[in-house]
Protein backbone atom coordinates (compact mmCIF):
# COMPACT_ATOMS: atom_id res chain seq x y z
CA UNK A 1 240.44 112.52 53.16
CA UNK A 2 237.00 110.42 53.23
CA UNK A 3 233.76 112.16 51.84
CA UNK A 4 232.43 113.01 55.26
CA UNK A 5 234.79 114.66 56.42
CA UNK A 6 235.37 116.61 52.99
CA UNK A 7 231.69 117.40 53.48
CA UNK A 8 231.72 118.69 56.83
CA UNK A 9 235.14 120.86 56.40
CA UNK A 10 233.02 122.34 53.09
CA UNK A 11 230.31 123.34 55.42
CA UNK A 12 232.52 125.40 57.88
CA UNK A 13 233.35 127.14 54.93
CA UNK A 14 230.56 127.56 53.10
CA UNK A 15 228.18 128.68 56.10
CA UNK A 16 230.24 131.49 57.38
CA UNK A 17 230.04 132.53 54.04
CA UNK A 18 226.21 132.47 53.29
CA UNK A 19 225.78 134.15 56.79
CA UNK A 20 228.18 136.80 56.18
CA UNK A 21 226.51 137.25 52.78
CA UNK A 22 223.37 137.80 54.29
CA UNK A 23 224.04 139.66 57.58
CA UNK A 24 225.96 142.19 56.64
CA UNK A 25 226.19 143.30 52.53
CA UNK A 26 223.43 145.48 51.73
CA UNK A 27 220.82 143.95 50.02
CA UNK A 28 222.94 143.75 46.60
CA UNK A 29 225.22 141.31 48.19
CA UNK A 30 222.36 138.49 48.16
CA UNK A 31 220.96 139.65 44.79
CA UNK A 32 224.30 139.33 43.33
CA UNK A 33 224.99 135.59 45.40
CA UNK A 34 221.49 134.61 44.12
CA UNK A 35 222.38 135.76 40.86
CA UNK A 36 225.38 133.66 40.79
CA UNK A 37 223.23 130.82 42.39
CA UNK A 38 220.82 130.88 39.66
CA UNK A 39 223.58 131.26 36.53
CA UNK A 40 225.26 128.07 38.01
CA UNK A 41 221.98 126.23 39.04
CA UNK A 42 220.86 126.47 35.29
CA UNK A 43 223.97 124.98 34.33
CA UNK A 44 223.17 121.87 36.65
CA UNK A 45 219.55 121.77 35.58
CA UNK A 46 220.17 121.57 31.97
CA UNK A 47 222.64 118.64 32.93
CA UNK A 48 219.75 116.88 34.52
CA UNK A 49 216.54 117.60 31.83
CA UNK A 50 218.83 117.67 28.44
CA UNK A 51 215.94 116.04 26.57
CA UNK A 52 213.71 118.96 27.37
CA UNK A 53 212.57 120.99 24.55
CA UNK A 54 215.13 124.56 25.20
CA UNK A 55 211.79 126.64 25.71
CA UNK A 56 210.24 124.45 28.21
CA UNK A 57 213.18 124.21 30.02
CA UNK A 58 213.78 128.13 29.73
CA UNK A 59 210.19 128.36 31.68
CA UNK A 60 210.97 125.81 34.01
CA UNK A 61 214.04 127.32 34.98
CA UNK A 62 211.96 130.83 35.93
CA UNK A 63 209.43 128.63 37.51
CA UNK A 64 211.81 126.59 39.43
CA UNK A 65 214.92 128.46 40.01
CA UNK A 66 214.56 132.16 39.44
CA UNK A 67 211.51 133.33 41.12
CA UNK A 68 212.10 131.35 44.48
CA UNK A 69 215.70 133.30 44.19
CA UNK A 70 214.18 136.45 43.57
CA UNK A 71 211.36 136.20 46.41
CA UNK A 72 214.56 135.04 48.63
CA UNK A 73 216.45 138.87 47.50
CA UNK A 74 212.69 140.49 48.56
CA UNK A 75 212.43 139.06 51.68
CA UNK A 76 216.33 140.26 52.57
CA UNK A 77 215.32 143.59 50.71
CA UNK A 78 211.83 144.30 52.67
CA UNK A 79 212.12 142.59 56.12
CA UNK A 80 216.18 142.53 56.66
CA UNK A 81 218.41 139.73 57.48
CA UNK A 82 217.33 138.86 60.81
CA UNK A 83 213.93 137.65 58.77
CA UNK A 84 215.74 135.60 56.41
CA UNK A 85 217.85 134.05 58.82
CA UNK A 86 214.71 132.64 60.04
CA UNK A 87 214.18 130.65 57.00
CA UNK A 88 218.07 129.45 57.06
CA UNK A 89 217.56 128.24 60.24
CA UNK A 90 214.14 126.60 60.19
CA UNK A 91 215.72 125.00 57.03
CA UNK A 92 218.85 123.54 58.85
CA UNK A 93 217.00 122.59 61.70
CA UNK A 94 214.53 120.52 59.82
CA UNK A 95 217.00 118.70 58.04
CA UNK A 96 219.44 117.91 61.15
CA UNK A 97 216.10 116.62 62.71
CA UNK A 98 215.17 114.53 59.32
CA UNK A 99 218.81 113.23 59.77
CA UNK A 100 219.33 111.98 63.61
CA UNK A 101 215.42 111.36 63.79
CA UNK A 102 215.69 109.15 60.96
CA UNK A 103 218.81 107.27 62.53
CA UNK A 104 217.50 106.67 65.60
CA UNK A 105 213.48 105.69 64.68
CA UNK A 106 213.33 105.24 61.06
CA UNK A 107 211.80 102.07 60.09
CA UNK A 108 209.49 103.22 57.30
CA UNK A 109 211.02 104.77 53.88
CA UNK A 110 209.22 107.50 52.85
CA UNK A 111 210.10 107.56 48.97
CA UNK A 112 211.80 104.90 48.53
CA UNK A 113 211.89 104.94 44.54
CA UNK A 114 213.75 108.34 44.98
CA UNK A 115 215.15 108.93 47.56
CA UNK A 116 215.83 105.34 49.47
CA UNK A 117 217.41 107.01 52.82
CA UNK A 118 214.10 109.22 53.90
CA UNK A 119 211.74 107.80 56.36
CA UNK A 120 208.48 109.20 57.67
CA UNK A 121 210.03 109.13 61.14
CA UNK A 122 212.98 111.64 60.19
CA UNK A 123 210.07 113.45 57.95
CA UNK A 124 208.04 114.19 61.43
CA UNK A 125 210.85 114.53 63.55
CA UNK A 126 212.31 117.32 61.34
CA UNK A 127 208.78 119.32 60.78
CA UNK A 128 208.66 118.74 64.61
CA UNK A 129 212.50 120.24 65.16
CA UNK A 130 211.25 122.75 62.45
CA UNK A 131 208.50 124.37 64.41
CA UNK A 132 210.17 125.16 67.71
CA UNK A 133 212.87 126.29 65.21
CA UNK A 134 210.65 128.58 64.09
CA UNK A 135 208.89 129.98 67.55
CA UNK A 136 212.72 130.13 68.78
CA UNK A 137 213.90 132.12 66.50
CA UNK A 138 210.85 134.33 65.49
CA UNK A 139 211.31 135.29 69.03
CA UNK A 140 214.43 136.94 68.41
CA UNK A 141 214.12 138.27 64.52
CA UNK A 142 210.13 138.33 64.16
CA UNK A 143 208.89 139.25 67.66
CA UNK A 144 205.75 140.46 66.39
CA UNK A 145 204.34 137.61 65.30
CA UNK A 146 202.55 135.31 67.32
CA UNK A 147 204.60 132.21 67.96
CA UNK A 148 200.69 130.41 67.77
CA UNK A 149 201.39 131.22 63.97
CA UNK A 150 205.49 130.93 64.25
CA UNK A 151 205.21 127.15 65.04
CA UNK A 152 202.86 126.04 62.06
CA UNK A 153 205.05 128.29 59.65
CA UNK A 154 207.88 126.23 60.62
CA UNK A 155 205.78 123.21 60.12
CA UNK A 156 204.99 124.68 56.28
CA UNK A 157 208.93 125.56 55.54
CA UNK A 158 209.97 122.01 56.87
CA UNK A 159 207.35 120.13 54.32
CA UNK A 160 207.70 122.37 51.89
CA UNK A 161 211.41 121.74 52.49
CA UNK A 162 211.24 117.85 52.19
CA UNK A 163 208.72 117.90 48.74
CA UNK A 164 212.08 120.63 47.82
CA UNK A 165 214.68 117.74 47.95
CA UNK A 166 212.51 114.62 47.01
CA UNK A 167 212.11 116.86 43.99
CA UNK A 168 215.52 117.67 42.70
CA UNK A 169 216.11 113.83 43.89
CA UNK A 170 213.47 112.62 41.19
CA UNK A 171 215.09 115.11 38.48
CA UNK A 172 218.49 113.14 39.28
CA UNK A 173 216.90 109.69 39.05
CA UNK A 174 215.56 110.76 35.96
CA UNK A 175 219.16 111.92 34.68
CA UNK A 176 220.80 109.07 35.72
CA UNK A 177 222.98 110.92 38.25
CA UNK A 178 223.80 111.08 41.96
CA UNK A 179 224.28 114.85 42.55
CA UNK A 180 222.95 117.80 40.43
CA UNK A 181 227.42 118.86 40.03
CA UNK A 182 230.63 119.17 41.61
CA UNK A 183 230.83 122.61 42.69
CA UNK A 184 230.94 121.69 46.23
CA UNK A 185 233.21 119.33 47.75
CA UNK A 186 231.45 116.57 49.26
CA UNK A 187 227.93 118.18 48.50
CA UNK A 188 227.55 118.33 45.83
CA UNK A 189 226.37 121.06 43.23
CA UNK A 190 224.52 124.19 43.77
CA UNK A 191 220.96 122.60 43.39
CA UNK A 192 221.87 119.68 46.24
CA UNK A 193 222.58 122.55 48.75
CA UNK A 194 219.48 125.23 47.69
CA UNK A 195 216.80 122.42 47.04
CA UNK A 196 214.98 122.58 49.94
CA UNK A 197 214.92 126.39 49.76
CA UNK A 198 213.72 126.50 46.16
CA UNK A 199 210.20 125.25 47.58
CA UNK A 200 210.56 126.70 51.10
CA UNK A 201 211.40 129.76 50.17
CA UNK A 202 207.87 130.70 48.42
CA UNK A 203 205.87 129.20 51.43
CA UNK A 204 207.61 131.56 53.80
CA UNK A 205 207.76 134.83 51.13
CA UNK A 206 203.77 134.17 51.26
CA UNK A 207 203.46 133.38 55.32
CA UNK A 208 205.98 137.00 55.45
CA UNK A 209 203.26 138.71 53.30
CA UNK A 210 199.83 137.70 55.16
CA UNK A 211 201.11 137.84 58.75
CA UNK A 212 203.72 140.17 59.22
């Protein structure tokens, strides 16, 4: 079995999974999935900054791990799972529009120290994608916000999404490593699959707070 197609029978696995997770355990059942997230994604990250003085990378690891997991359990806690399938799907749809946008137009890379395969084509094309993500699906889970303020959310969540994964990529440069573990066949470890989240999920806890 090659790697893509180990990757894509992972993801009909995994996704059910996540959505079941989210739609319908009480609020518990993400606390306890992010709780496993960030007990294995500490793992990884010590992995990938073992020179790191154990304190500094204690406070990272709040910084950069817990508290975007912990605003992701409020926001499935305080506006319900319709909300924070929102965010899941402004997050997919930005990448799948990084990934065919960049096929089809990329000519310029946009990191290409870190993460060689990004261009600034698939970049716009998925913050694009993103933001009628967004208006699309606040329509059905957030009617009451305007989709005036919908579309540039998206916008937010899809760059915030992008710095999220040229990040972790740096941290594996740095280590010397192509993915963050093995947990997931063909993706990867934890931190590969939640990266974009880690930074997207703030932006959105904070757009959830002022506008809704």
């Amino acid at each position: 079995m090659n790697s893509s197609t180990t990757r894509v029978l992972s993801a009909l696995v995994l996704l059910p999974v996540v959505l079941g997770v989210i739609w319908f355990l009480p609020p518990w059942g993400t606390q306890l999935l992010a709780g496993a997230a960030y007990g294995v994604g500490m793992v990884e990250l010590r992995g990938l900054a073992k020179a790191s003085p154990l304190v500094r990378f204690f406070l990272f690891g709040l910084c950069y791990l817990l508290l975007p997991l912990v605003l992701l359990t409020d926001i499935r806690s305080h506006w319900g799972p319709g909300v924070l399938m929102i965010l899941l799907g402004t997050i997919i749809a930005s990448d799948s529009g990084q990934y065919y946008t960049g096929r089809a137009f990329g000519r310029h890379r946009l990191a290409p120290t870190i993460s060689p395969s990004k261009t600034v084509e698939g970049a716009v094309g998925g913050v694009v994608i993103a933001s009628i993500a967004a208006v699309l699906f606040g329509r059905v889970w957030l009617p009451e916000v305007a989709e005036w303020r919908m579309a540039p959310a998206g916008a937010v969540i899809a760059i915030a999404g992008i710095f999220g994964d040229l990040f972790e990529s740096r941290l594996k440069r740095r280590a010397g490593v192509k993915d963050s573990g093995h947990l997931i066949p063909g993706h990867g470890g934890i931190l590969d699959r939640i990266d974009s989240w880690l930074f997207a999920t703030p932006v959105y806890w904070v757009f959830l707070r002022l506008w809704s």
